[in-house]
Protein backbone atom coordinates (compact mmCIF):
# COMPACT_ATOMS: atom_id res chain seq x y z
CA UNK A 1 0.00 0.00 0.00
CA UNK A 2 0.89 3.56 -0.60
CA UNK A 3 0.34 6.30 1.85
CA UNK A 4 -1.64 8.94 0.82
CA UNK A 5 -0.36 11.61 2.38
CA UNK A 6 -3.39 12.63 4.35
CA UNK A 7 -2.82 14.81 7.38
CA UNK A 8 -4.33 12.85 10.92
CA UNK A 9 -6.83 15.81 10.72
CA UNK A 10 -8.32 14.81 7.42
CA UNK A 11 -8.02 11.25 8.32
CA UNK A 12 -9.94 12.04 11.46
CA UNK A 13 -12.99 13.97 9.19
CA UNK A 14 -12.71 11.68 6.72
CA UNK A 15 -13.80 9.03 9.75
CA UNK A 16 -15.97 10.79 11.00
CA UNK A 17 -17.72 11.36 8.18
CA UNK A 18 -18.01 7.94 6.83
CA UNK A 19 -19.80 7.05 10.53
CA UNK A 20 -22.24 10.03 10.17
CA UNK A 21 -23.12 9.24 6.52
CA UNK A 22 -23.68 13.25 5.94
CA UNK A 23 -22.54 16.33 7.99
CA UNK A 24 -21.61 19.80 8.17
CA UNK A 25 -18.18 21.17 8.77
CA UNK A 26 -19.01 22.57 12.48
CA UNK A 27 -20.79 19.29 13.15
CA UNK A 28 -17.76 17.61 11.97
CA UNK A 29 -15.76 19.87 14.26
CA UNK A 30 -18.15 18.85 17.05
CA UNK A 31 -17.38 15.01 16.29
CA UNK A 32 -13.68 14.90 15.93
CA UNK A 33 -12.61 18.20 18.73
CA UNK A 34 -11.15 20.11 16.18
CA UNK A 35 -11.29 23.49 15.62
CA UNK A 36 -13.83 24.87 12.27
CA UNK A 37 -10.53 26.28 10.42
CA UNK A 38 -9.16 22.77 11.02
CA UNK A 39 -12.16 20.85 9.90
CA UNK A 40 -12.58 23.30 6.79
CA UNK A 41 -8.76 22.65 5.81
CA UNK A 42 -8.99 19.24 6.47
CA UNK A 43 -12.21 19.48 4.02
CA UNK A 44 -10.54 20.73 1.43
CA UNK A 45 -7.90 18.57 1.66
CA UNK A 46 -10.42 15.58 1.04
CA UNK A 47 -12.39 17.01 -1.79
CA UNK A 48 -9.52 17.32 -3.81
CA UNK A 49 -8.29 13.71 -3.92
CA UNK A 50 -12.32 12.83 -4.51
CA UNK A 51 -12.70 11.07 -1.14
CA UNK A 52 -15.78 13.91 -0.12
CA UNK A 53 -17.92 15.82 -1.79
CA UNK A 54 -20.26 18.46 -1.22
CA UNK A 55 -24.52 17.09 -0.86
CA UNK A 56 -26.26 19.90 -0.14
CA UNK A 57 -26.83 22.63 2.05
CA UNK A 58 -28.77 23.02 5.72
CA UNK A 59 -30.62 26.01 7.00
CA UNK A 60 -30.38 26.77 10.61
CA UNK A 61 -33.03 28.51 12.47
CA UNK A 62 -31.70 31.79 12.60
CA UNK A 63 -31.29 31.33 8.84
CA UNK A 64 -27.69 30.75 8.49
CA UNK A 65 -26.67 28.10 6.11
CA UNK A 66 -24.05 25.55 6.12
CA UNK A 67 -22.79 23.12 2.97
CA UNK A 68 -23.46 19.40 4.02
CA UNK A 69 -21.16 17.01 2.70
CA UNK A 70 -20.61 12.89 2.57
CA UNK A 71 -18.19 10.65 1.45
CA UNK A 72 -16.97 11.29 -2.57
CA UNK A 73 -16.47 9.13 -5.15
CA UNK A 74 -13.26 8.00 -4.61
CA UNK A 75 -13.93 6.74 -1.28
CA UNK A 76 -14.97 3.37 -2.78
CA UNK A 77 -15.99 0.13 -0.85
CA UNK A 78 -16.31 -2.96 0.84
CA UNK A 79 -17.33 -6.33 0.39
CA UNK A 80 -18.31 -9.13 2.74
CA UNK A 81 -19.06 -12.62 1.90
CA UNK A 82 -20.08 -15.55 3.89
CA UNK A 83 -19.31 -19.60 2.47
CA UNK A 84 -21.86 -20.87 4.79
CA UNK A 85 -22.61 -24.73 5.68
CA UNK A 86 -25.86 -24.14 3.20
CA UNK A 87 -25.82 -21.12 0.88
CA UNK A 88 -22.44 -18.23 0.12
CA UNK A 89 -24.00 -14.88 0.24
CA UNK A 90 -22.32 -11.26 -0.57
CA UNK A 91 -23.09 -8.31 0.65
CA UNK A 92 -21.42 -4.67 -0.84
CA UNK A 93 -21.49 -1.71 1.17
CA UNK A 94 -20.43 1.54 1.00
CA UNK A 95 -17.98 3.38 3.26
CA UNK A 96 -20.75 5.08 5.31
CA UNK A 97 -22.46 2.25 5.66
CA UNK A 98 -24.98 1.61 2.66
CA UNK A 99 -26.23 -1.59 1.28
CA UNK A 100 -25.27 -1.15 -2.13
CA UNK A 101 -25.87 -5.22 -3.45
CA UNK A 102 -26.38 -8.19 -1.86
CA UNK A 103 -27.45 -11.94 -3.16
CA UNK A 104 -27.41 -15.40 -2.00
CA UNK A 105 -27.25 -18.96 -3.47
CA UNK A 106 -28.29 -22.26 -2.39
CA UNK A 107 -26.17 -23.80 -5.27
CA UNK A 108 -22.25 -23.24 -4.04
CA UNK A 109 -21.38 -23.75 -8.02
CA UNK A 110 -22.92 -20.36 -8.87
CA UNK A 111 -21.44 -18.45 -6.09
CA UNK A 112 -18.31 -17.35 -8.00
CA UNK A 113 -20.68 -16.15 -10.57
CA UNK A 114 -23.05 -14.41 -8.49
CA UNK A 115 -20.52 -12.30 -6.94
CA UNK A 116 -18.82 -11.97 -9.80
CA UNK A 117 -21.77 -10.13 -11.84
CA UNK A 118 -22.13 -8.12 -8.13
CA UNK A 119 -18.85 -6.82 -8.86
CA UNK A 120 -19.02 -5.87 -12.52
CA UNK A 121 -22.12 -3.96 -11.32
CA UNK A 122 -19.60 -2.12 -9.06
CA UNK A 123 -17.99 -0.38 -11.99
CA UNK A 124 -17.85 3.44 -11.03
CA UNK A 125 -18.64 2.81 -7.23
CA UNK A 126 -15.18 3.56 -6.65
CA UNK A 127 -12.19 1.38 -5.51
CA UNK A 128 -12.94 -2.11 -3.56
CA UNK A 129 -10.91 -1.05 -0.55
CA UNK A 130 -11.74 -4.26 1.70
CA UNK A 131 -12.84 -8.01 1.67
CA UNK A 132 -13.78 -9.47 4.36
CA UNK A 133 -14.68 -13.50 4.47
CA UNK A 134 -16.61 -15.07 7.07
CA UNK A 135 -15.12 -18.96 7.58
CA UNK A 136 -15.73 -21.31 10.56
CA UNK A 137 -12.68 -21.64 11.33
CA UNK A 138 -10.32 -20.00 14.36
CA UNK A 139 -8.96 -16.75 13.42
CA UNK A 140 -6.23 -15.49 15.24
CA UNK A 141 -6.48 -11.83 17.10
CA UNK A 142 -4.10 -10.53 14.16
CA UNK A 143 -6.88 -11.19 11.20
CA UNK A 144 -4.80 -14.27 10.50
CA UNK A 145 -5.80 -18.00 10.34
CA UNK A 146 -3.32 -21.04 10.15
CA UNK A 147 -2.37 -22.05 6.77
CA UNK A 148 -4.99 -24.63 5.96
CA UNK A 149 -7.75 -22.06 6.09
CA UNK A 150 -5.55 -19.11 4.34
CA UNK A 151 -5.30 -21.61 1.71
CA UNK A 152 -9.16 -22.29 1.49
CA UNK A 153 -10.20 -18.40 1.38
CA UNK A 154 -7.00 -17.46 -1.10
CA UNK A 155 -9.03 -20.26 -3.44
CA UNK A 156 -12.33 -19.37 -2.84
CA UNK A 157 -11.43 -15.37 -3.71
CA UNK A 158 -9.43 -16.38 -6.10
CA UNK A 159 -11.93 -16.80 -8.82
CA UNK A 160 -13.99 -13.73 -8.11
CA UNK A 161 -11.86 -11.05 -10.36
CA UNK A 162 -11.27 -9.18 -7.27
CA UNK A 163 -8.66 -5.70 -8.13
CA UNK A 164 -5.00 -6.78 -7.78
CA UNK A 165 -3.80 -5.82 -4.50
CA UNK A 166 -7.34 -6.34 -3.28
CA UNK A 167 -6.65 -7.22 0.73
CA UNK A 168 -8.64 -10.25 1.58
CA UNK A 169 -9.35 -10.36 5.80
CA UNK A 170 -11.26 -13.41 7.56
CA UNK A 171 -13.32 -13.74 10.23
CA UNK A 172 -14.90 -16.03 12.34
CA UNK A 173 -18.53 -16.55 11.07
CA UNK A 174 -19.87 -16.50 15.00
CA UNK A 175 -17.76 -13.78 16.21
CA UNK A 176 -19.24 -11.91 13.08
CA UNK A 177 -22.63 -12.96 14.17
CA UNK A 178 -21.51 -11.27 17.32
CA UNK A 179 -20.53 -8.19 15.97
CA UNK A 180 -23.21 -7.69 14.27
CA UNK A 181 -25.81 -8.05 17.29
CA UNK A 182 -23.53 -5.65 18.97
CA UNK A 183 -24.79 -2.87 16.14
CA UNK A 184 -27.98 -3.88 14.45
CA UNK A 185 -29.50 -6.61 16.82
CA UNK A 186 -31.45 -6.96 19.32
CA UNK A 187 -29.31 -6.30 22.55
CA UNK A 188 -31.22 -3.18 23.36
CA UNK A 189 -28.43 -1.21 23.31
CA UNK A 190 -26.09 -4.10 26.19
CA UNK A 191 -22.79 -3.90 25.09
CA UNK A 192 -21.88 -6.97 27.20
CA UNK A 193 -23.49 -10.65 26.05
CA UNK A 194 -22.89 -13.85 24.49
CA UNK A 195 -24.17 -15.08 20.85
CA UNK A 196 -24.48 -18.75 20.73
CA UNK A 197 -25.55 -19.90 17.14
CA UNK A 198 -26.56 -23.17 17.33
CA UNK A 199 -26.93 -25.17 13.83
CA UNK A 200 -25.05 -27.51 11.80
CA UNK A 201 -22.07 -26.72 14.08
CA UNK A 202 -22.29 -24.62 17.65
CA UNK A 203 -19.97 -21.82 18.34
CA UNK A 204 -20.37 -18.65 20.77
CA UNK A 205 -19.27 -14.81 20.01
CA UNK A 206 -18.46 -13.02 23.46
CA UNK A 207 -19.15 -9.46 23.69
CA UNK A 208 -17.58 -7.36 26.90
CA UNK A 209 -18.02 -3.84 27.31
CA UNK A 210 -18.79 -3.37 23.39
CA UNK A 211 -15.62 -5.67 22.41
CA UNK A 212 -15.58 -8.54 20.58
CA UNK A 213 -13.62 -11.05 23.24
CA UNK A 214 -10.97 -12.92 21.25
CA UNK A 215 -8.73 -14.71 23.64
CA UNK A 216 -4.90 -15.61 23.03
CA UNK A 217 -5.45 -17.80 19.99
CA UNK A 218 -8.63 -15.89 18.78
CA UNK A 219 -10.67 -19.08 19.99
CA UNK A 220 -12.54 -17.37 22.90
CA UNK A 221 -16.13 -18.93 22.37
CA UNK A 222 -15.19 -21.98 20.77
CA UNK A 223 -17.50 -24.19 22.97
CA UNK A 224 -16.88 -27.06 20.67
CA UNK A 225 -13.53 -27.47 22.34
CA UNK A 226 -15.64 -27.71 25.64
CA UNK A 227 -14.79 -30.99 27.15
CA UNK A 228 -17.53 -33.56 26.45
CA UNK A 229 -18.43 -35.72 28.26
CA UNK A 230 -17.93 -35.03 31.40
CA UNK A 231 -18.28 -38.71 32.71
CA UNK A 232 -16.06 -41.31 34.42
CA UNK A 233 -17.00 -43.97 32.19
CA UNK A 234 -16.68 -42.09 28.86
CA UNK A 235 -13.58 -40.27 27.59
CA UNK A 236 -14.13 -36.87 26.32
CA UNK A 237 -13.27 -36.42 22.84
CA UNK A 238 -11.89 -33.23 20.56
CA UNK A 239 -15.19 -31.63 19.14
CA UNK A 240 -17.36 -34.45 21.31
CA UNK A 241 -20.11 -31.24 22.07
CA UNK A 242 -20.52 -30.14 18.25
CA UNK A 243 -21.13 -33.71 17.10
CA UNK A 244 -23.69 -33.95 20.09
CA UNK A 245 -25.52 -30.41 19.70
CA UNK A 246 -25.18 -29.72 15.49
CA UNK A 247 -27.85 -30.45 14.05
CA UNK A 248 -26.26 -33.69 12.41
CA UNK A 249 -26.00 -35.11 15.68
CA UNK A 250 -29.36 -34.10 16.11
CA UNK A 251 -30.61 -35.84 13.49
CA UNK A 252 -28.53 -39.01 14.05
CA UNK A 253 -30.63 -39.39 17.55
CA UNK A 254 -33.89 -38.70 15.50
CA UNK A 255 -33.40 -41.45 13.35
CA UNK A 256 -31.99 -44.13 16.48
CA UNK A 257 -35.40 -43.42 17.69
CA UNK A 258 -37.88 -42.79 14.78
CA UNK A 259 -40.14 -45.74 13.59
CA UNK A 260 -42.57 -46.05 10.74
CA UNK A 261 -45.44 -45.58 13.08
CA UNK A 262 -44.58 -42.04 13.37
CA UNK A 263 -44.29 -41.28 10.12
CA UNK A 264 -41.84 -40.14 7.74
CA UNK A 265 -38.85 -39.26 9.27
CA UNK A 266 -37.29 -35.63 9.55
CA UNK A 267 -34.73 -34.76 6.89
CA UNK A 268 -33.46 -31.62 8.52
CA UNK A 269 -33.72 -30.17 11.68
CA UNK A 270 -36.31 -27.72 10.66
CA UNK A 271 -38.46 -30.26 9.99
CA UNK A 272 -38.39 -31.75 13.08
CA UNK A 273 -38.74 -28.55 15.05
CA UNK A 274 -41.88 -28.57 12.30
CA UNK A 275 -43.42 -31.52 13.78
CA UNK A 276 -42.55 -30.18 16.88
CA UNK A 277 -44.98 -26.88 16.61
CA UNK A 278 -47.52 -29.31 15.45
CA UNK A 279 -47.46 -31.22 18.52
CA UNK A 280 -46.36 -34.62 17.48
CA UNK A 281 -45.54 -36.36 20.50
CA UNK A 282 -41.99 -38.22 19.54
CA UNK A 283 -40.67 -34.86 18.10
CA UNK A 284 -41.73 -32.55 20.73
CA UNK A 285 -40.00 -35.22 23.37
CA UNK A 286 -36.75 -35.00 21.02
CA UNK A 287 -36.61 -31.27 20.52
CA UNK A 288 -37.67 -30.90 24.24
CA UNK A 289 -34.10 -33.01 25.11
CA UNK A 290 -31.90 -31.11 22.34
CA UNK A 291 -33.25 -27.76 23.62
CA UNK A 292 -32.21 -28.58 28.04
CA UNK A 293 -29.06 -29.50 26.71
CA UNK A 294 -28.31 -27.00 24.33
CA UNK A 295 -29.73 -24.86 27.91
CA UNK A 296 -26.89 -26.97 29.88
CA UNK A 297 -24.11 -25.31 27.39
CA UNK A 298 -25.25 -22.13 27.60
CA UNK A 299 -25.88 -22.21 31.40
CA UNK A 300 -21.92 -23.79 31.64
CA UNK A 301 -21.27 -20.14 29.61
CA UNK A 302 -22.79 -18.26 32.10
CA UNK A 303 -21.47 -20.01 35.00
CA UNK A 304 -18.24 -18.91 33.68
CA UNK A 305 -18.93 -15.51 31.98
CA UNK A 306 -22.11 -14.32 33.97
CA UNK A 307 -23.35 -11.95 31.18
CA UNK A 308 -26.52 -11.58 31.77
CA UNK A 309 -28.08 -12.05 28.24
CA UNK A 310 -27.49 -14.67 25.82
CA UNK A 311 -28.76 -14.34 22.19
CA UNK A 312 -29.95 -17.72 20.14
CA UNK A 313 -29.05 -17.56 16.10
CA UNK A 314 -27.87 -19.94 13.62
CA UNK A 315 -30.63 -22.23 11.53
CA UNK A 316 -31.69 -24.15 14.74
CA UNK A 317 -30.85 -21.41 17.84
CA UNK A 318 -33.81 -18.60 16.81
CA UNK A 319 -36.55 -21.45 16.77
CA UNK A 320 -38.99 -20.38 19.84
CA UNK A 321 -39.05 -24.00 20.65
CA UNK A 322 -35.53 -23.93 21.35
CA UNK A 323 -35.61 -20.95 23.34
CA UNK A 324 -38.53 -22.16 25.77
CA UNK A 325 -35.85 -25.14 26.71
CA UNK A 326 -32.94 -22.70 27.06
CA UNK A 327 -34.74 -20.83 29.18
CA UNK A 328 -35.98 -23.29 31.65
CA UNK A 329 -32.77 -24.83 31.71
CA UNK A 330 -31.07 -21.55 32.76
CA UNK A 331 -33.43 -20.56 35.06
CA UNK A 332 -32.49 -24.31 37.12
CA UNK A 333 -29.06 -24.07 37.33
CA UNK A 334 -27.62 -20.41 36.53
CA UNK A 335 -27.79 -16.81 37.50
CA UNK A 336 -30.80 -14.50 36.38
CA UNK A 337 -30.16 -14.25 32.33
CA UNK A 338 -32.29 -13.19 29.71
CA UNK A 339 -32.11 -15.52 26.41
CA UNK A 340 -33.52 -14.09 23.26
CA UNK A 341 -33.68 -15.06 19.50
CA UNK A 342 -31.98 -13.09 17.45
CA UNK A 343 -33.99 -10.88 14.86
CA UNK A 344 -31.41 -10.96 12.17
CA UNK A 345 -31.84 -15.12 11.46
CA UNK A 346 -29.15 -15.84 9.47
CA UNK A 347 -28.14 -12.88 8.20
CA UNK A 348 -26.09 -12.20 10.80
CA UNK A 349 -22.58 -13.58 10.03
CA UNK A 350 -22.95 -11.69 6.68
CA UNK A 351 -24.18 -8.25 8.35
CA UNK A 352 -21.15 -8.53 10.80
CA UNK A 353 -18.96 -9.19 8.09
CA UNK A 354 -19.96 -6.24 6.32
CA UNK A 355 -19.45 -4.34 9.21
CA UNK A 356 -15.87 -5.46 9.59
CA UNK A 357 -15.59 -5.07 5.85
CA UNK A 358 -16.66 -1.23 6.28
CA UNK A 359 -14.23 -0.61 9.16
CA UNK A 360 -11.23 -2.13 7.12
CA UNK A 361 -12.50 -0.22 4.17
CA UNK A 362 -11.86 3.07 6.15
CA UNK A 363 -8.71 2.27 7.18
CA UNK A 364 -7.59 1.37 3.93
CA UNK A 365 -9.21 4.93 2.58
CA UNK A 366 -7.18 7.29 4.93
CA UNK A 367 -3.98 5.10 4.44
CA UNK A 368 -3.52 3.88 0.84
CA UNK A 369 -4.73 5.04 -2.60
């Protein structure tokens, strides 16, 4: 990368700016503590290399007026896209935040395609300044994972036409789950809780004081890795929890205990959570088990963590049936915690990887051209 040469005050406006979308100079001044004839030089300074540009203009009540600006055209950027367990979806946004595109596939064999066409769409939105990829792997607290899973996101980019240069970051699909509860979900505003998506896999983002918690080797919230079980007869084995509470293990118990007399058996989890709502006994009494024990994990979380809310996603975690469980269980054997479904389904690993996207996109902005 090549520095542009900005001065830390026009860096600071330029940041600014992207988080209020649109603003004047002395409301810029207000955001950043710098003085108008700052802000105004720091303005100018932006408007010439294209990264602002004036919007408009706002009338004050005693009928002074002041020139609004937002970001320019050659702030550019970000992308986000998420290789899930089921469908890859893409989301573009710009710098200040604005959905620009977004698509998703069932069929991974279009997915290159799709994003593809997203980005040829693209054309005179600027440079791509970021890419951010959501994987389910560990990522460590420098925005690195181990080779293995460098490898498998350098191939899956690889075939999108990104720029050359184009940085590619990852993340870890929960902990971008996480993030994006922190700002567009449904904390009500908590800036300390835990997100525990619960679906093909499990896998829990923790949140402290507005922070994404990573740990030392960016695994904080890998319950997977929780030792399972906990039994003198049985040996706990690596990943033992996930094979119990994803939904394949799920399914592997449905089908130990399903018989032709009740029917045809579930094919995914949904469908048995399905049943479930429609009151058929045998899949009521298996969701009723999956959902206390899925309430023993997250009570173990709290024990350790004490939040005091947990939020359900992932495919199985925002079912109501699930949370009734969860609850119940908590209530027997942890502190007071409120457990609630998350309202952005599963969206959220892709809207928190936007959100990283946007942040690295800034960065990149004020520091390369």
């Amino acid at each position: 990368m090549v520095d542009t040469g900005l001065s830390d005050s026009a860096r600071e406006v330029f940041t600014a700016l992207a988080g209020h979308g649109r603003a004047t100079r002395p409301q810029l001044a207000a955001s950043c503590g710098l003085s108008k004839p700052t802000v105004s030089a720091a303005v100018a300074e932006l408007e010439a290399g294209g990264l602002v540009e004036r919007s408009g203009t706002s009338h004050g009540a005693t009928g002074r007026s002041a020139a609004v600006y937002r970001l320019g055209p050659a702030a550019g950027y970000a992308l986000a896209v998420d290789r899930g367990s089921t469908q890859v979806a893409f989301r573009a946004v710009s710098l200040d935040g604005q959905v620009l595109d977004e698509g998703h596939t069932d069929d991974p064999a279009s997915a290159d395609t799709m994003i593809r066409t997203a980005l040829r769409r693209r054309d005179g939105s600027g440079p791509l300044r970021a890419v951010v990829a959501a994987v389910s792997d560990v990522v460590s607290p420098d925005g690195t994972g181990d080779p293995e899973t460098a490898g498998r996101v350098r191939a899956s980019t690889a075939s999108l036409g990104l720029p050359p240069g184009t940085t590619v970051f990852t993340e870890n699909n929960v902990n971008c789950g996480a993030i994006a509860e922190l700002h567009e979900g449904s904390n009500d505003s908590r800036d300390t809780f835990v997100y525990l998506q619960v679906g093909f896999g499990i896998g829990a983002g923790v949140v402290v004081g507005g922070r994404l918690l990573r740990g030392a080797n960016g695994a904080a919230g890998e319950v997977a890795r929780l030792a399972y079980p906990w039994a003198d007869d049985l040996p706990a084995g690596r990943e033992a929890l996930e094979a119990r509470l994803g939904s394949p293990g799920l399914l592997r118990r449905v089908r130990a205990r399903w018989s032709d007399a009740h029917g045809p058996v579930p094919d995914s989890a949904a469908a048995l959570f399905a049943l479930a709502g429609e009151a058929h006994p045998l899949a009521a009494e298996l969701v009723a088990e999956h959902s206390a024990e899925v309430g023993k994990l997250a009570a173990s979380i709290c024990a350790v963590l004490d939040p005091g809310l947990v939020i359900l996603g992932g495919g199985v975690g925002t079912n109501p049936l699930l949370l009734r469980g969860i609850v119940d269980t908590i209530d027997a054997l942890s502190w007071p915690t409120e457990v609630i479904a998350s309202r952005l389904g599963d969206r959220a690993t892709l809207v928190g990887a936007a959100h990283i996207a946007r942040e690295q996109g800034i960065r990149d902005a004020v520091t390369a051209s």
